[in-house]
C-alpha atoms as a PDB file:
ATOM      1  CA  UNK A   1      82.454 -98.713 -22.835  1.00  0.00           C
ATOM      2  CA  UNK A   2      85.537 -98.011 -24.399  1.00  0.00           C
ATOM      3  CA  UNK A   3      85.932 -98.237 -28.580  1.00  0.00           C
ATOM      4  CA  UNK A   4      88.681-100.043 -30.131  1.00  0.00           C
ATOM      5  CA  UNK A   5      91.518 -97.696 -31.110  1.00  0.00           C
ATOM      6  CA  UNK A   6      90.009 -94.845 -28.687  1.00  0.00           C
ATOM      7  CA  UNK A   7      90.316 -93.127 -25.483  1.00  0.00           C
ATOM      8  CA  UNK A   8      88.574 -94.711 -22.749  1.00  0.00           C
ATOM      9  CA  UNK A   9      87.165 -91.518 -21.093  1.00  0.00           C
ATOM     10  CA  UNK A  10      86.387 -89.919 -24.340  1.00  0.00           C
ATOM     11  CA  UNK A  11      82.562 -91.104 -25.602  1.00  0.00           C
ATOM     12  CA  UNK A  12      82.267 -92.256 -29.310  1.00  0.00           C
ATOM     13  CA  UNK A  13      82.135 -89.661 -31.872  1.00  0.00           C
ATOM     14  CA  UNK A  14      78.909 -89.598 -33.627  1.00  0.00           C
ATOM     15  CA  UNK A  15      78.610 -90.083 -37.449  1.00  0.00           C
ATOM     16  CA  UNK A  16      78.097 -86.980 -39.633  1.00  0.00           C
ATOM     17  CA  UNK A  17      75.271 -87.606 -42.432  1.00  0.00           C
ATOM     18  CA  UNK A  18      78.791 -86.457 -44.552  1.00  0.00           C
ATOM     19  CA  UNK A  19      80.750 -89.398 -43.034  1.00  0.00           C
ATOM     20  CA  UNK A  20      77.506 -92.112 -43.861  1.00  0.00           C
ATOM     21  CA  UNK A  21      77.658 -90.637 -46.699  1.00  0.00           C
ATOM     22  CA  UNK A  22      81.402 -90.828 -47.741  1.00  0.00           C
ATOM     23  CA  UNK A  23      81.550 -94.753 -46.308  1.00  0.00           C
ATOM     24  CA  UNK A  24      78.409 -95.478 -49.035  1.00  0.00           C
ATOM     25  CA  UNK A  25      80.880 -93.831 -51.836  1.00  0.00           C
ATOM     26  CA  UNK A  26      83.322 -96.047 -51.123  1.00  0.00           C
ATOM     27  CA  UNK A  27      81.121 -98.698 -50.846  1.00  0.00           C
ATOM     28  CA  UNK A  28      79.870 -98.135 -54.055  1.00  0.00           C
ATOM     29  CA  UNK A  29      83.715 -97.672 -55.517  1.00  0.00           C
ATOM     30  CA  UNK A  30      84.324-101.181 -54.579  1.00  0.00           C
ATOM     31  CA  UNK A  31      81.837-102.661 -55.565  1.00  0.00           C
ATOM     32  CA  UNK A  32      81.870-101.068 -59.076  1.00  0.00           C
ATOM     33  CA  UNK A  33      85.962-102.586 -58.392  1.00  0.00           C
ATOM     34  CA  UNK A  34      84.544-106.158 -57.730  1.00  0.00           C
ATOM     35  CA  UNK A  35      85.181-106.394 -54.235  1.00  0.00           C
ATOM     36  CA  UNK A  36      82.396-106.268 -53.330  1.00  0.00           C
ATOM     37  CA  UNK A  37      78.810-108.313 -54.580  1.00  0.00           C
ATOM     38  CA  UNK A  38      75.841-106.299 -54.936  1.00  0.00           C
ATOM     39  CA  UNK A  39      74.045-108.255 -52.038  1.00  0.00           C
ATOM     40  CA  UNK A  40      77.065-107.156 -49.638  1.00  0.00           C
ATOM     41  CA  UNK A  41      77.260-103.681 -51.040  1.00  0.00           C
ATOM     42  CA  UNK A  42      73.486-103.627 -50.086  1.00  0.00           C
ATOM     43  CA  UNK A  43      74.162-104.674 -46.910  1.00  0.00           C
ATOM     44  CA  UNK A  44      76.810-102.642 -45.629  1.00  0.00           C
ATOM     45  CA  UNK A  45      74.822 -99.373 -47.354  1.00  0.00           C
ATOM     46  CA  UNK A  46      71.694 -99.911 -44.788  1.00  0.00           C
ATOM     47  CA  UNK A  47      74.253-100.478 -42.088  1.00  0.00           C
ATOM     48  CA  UNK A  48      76.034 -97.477 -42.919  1.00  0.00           C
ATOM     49  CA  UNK A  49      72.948 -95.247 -43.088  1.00  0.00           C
ATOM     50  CA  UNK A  50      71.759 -96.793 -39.740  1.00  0.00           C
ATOM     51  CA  UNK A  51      75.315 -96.421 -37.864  1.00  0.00           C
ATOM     52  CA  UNK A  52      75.288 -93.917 -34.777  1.00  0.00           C
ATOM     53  CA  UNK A  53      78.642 -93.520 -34.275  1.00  0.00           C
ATOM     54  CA  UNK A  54      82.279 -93.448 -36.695  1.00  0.00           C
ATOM     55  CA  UNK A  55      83.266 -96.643 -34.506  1.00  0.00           C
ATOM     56  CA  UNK A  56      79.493 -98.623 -36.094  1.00  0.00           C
ATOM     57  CA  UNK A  57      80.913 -97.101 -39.568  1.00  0.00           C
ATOM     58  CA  UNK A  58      84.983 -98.546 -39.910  1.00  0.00           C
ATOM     59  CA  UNK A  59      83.978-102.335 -39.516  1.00  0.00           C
ATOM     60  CA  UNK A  60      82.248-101.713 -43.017  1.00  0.00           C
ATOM     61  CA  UNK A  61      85.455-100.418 -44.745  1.00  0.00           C
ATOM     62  CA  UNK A  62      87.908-102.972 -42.310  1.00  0.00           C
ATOM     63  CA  UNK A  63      88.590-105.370 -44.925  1.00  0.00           C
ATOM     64  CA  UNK A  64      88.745-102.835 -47.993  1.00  0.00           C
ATOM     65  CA  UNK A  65      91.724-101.034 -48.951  1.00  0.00           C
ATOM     66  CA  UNK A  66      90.954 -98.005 -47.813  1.00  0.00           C
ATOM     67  CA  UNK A  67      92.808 -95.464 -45.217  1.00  0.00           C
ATOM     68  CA  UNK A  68      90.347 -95.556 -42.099  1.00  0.00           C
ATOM     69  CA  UNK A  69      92.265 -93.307 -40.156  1.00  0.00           C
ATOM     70  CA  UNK A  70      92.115 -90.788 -42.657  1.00  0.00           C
ATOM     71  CA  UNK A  71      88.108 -91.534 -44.291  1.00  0.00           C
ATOM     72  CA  UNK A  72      86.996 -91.893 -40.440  1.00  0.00           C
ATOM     73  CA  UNK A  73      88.890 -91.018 -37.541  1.00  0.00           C
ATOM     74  CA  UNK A  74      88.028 -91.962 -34.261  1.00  0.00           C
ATOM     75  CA  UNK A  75      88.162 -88.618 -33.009  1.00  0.00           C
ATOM     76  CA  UNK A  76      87.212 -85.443 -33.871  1.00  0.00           C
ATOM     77  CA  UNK A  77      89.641 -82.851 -35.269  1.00  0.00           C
ATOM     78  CA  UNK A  78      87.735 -80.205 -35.473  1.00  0.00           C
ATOM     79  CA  UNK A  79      86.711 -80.265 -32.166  1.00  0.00           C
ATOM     80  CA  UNK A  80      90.068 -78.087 -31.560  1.00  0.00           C
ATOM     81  CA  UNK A  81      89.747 -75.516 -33.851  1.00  0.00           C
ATOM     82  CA  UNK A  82      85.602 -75.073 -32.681  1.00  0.00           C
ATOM     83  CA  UNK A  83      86.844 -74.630 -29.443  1.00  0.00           C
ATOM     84  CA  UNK A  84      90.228 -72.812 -28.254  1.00  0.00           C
ATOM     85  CA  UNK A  85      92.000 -73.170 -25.286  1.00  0.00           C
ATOM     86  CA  UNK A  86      91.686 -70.607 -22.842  1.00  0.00           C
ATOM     87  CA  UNK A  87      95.310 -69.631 -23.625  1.00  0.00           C
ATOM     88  CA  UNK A  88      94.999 -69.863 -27.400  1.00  0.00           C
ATOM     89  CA  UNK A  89      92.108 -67.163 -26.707  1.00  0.00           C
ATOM     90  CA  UNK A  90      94.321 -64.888 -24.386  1.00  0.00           C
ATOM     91  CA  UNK A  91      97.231 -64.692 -26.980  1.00  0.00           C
ATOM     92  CA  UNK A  92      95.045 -63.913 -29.651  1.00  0.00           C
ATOM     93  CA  UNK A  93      93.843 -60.975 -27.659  1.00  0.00           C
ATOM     94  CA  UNK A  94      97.425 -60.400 -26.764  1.00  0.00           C
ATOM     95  CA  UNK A  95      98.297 -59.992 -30.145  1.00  0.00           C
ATOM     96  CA  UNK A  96      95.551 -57.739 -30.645  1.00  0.00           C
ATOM     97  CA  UNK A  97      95.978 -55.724 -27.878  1.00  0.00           C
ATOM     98  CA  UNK A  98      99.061 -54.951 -29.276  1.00  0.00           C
ATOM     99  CA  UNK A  99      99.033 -54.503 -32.587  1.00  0.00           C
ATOM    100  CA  UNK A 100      96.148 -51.697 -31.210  1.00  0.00           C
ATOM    101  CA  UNK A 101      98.933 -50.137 -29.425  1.00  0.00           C
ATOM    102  CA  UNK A 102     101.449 -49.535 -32.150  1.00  0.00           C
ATOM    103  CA  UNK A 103      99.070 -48.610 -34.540  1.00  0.00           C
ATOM    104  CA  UNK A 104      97.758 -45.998 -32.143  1.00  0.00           C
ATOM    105  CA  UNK A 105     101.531 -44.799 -31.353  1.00  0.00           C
ATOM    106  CA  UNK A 106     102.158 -44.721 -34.960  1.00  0.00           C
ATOM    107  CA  UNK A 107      99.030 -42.251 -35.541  1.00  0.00           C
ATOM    108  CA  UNK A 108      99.925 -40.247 -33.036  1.00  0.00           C
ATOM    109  CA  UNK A 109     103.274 -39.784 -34.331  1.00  0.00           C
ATOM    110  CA  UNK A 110     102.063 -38.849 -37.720  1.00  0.00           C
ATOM    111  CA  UNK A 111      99.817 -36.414 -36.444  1.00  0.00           C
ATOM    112  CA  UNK A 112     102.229 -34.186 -34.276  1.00  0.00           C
ATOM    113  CA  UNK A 113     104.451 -34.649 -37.054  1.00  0.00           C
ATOM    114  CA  UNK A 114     101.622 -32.654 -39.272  1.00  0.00           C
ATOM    115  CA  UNK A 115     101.028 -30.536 -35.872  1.00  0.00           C
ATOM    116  CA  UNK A 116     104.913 -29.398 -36.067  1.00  0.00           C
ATOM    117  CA  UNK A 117     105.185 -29.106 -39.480  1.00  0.00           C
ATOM    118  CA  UNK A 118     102.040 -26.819 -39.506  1.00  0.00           C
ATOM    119  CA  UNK A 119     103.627 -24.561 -36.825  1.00  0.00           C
ATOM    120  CA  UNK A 120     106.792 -24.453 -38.233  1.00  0.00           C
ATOM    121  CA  UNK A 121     105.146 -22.667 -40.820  1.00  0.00           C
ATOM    122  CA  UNK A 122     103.303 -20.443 -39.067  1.00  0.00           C
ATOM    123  CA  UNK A 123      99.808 -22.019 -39.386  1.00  0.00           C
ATOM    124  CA  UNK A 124      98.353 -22.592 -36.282  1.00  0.00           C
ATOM    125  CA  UNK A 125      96.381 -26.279 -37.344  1.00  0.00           C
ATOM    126  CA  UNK A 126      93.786 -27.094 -34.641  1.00  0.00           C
ATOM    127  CA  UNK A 127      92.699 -30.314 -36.454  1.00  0.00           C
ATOM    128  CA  UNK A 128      95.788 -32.071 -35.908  1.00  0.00           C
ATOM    129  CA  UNK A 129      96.021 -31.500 -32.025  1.00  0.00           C
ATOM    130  CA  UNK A 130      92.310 -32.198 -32.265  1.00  0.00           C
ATOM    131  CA  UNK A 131      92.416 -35.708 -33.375  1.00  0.00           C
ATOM    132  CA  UNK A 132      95.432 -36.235 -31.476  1.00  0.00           C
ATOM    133  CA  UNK A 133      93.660 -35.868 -28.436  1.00  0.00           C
ATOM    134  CA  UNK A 134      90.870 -38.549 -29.343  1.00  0.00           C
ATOM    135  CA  UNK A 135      92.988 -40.956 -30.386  1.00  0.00           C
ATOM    136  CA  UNK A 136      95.075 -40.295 -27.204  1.00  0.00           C
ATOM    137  CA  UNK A 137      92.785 -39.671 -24.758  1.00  0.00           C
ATOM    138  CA  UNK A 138      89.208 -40.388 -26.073  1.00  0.00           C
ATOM    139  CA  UNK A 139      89.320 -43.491 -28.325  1.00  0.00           C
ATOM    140  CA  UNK A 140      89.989 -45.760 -25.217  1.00  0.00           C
ATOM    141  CA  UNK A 141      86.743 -47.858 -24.351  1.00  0.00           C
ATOM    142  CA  UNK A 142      84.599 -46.299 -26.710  1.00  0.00           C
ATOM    143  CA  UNK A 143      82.876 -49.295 -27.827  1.00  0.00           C
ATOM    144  CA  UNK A 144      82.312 -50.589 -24.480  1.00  0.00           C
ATOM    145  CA  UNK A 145      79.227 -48.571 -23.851  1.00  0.00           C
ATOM    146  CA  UNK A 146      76.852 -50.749 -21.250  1.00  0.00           C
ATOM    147  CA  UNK A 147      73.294 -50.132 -22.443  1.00  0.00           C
ATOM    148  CA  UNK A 148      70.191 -50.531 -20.064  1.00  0.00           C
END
C-alpha cells in the first residue's frame, strides 16, 4: 500500500504530535488569512489531531499555499543521522584511531625531548622515562578491562 509521492517498499512515516501540531498552526494562519471558514478550520483541526501518518496530514494543507515538502515530508530525515551507516561508523573510528596515534607520538616526543634535555644537563630525570613508558607501553587497552 504504497503513498502518493513515496517509496513503495518504505511504510508511511508516522505523524509526530510536533507535525499535528505544526499542520493546526497553519491551519489556524489561514484561517485568521480568510482562506479558510471557521467550520473548515474545525474540520481539518480534528482530522489533523486524529491523522496516523504525515501522508493522512498533507491532504489538509494540499490546497493552501504552503511548502508540503518542506512542513511535512514524506520521509524521514532524521532517520539518517539516528542511525549511521556501518561505514560512516568505521571512519569515525578511523579518524579517531588516528588522531589517538599522533597525539600519542607527539607526547612521546615531548617527553624524551625533556628526558634529553635533563641528561644533557647532568640530571638524571626518572619521571620523564617513567611516563614515557606508560604512554608507550602501558596506556594501550587500559579502559578495556572485562569485569565479571
Amino acid at each position: 500500500m504504497a503513498q502518493h509521492g513515496s517509496e513503495p517498499d518504505r511504510p508511511p512515516v508516522r505523524a509526530s504530535d510536533g507535525d499535528r501540531q505544526r499542520v493546526a498552526d497553519l491551519l489556524r494562519q489561514h484561517t485568521t488569512d480568510g482562506r479558510l471558514t471557521i467550520e473548515e478550520y474545525d474540520q481539518r483541526v480534528d482530522a489533523a489531531y486524529a491523522a496516523r501518518t504525515v501522508a493522512d496530514l498533507r491532504p489538509l494543507l494540499a490546497d493552501l499555499p504552503v511548502p508540503l515538502d518542506e512542513v511535512l515530508p514524506l520521509h524521514n530525515p532524521s532517520a539518517a543521522v539516528a542511525h549511521p551507516s556501518a561505514a560512516a561508523v568505521a571512519r569515525r573510528r578511523d579518524e579517531s584511531d588516528r588522531l589517538v596515534g599522533v597525539a600519542l607520538v607527539v607526547i612521546a616526543v615531548l617527553l624524551v625531548g625533556t628526558a634529553l634535555a635533563a641528561a644533557s644537563r647532568g640530571v638524571f630525570a626518572f619521571w620523564p622515562l617513567l611516563l614515557i613508558g606508560i604512554f608507550l607501553f602501558g596506556g594501550r587497552g587500559g579502559g578495556h578491562r572485562h569485569h565479571r
